[in-house]
C-alpha atoms as a PDB file:
ATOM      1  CA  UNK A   1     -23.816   4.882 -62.209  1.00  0.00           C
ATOM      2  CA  UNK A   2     -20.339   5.113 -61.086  1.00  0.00           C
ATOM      3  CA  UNK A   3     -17.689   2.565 -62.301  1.00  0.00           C
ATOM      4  CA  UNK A   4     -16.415   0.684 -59.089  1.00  0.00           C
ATOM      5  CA  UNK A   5     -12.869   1.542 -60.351  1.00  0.00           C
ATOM      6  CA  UNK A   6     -13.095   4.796 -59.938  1.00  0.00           C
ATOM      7  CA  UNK A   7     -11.656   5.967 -56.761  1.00  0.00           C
ATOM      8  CA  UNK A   8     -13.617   7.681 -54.062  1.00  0.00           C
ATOM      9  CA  UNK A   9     -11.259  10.186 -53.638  1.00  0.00           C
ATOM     10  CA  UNK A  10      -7.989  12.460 -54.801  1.00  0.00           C
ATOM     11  CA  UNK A  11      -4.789  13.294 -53.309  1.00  0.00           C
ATOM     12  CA  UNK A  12      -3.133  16.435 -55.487  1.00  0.00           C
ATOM     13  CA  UNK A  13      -1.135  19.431 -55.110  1.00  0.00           C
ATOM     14  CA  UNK A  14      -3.086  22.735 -56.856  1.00  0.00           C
ATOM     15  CA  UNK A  15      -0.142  24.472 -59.219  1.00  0.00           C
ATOM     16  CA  UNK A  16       0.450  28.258 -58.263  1.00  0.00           C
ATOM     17  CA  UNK A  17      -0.272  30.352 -55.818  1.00  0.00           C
ATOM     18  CA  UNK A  18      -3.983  30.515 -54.379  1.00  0.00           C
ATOM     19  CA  UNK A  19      -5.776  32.792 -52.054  1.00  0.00           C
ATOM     20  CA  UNK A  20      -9.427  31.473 -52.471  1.00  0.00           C
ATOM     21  CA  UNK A  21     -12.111  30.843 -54.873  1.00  0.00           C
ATOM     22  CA  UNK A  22     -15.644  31.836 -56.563  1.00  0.00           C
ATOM     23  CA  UNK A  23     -18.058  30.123 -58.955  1.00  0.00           C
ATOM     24  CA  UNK A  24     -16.500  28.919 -61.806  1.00  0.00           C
ATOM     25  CA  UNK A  25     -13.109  28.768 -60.563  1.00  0.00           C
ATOM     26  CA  UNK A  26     -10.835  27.003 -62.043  1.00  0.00           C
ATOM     27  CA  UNK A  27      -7.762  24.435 -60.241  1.00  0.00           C
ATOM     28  CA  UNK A  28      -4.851  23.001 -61.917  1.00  0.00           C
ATOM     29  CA  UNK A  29      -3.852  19.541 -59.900  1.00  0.00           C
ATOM     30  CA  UNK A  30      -0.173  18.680 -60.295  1.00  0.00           C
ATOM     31  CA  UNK A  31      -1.639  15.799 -61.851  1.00  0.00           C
ATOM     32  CA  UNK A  32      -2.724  17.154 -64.709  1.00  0.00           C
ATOM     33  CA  UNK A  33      -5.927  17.409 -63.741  1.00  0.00           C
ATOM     34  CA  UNK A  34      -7.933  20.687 -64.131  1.00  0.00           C
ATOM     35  CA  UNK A  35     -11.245  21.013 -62.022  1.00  0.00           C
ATOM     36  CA  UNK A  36     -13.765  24.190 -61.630  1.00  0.00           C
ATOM     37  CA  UNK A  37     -16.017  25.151 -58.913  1.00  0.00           C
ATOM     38  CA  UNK A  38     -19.943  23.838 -59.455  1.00  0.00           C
ATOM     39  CA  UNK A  39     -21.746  25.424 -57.075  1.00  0.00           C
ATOM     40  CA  UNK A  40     -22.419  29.142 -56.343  1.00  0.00           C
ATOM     41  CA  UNK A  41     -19.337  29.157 -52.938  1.00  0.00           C
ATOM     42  CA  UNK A  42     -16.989  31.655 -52.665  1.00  0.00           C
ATOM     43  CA  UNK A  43     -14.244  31.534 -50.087  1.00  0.00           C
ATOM     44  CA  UNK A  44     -10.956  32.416 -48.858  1.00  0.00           C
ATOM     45  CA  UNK A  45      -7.732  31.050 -47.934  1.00  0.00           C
ATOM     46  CA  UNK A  46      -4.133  32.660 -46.295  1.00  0.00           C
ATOM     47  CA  UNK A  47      -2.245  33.124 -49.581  1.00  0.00           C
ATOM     48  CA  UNK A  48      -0.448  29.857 -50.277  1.00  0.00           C
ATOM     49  CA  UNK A  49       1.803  28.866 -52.838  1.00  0.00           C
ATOM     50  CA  UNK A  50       1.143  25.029 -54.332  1.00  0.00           C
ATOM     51  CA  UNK A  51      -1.003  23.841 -51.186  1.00  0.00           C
ATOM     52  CA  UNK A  52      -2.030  20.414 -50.785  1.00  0.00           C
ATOM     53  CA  UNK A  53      -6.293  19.313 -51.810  1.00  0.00           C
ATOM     54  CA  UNK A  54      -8.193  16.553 -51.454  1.00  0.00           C
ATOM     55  CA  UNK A  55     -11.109  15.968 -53.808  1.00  0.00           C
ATOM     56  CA  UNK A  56     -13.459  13.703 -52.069  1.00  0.00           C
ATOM     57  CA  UNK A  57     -16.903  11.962 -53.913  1.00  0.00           C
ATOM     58  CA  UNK A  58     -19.975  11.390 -51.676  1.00  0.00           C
ATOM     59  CA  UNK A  59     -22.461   9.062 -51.654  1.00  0.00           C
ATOM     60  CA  UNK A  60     -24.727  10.514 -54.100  1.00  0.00           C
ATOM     61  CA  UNK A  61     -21.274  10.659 -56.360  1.00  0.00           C
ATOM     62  CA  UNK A  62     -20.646  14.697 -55.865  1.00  0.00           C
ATOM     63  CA  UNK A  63     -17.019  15.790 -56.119  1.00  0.00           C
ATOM     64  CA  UNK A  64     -15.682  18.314 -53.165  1.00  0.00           C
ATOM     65  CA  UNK A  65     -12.312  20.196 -53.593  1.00  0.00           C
ATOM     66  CA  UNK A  66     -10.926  20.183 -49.768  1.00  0.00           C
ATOM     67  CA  UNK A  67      -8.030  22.524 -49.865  1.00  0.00           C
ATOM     68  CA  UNK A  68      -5.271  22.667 -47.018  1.00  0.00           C
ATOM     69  CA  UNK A  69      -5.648  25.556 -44.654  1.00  0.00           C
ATOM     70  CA  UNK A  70      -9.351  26.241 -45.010  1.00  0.00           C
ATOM     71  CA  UNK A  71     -12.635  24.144 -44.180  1.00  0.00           C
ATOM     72  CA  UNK A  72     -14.745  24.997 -47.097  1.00  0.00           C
ATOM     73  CA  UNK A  73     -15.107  22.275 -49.620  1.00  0.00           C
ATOM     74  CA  UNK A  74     -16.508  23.934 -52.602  1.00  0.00           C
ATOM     75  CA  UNK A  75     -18.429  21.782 -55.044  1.00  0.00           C
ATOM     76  CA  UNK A  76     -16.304  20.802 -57.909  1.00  0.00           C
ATOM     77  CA  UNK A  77     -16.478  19.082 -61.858  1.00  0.00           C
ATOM     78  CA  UNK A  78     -13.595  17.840 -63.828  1.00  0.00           C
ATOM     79  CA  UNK A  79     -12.695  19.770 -66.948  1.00  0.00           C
ATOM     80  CA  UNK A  80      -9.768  18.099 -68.067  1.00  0.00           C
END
């Protein structure tokens, strides 16, 4: 069970320069942060330096990494 002050989602910028993504993956948040992708997606985005992501929770308290430009939310876990 989820603590109720844990937020139900993220607002970051990933560090560096990304053009997409694969299983295991992992993202550096300007926050310190550090997630990798949980699932078996792969995916693709225009080449863009420090975009902005968005890592929403859903109601069965799974993390997606929403990153700016494409609309593929990969599964994601925190690392660090």
């Amino acid at each position: 069970m989820r603590k109720s002050s844990e937020p139900n989602f993220i607002e970051s910028t990933l560090l560096g320069r990304i053009d997409g993504w694969s299983p295991s993956t992992q993202f550096r948040l300007a926050n310190g942060q550090i997630w990798r992708v949980a699932d078996d997606s792969a995916g693709s985005v225009n080449e863009v330096e420090n975009p902005k992501v968005k890592i929403t929770r859903n109601s069965f308290g799974t993390m997606f990494l929403e990153i700016e430009g494409t609309s593929q939310a990969p599964r994601v876990r925190r690392v660090q």
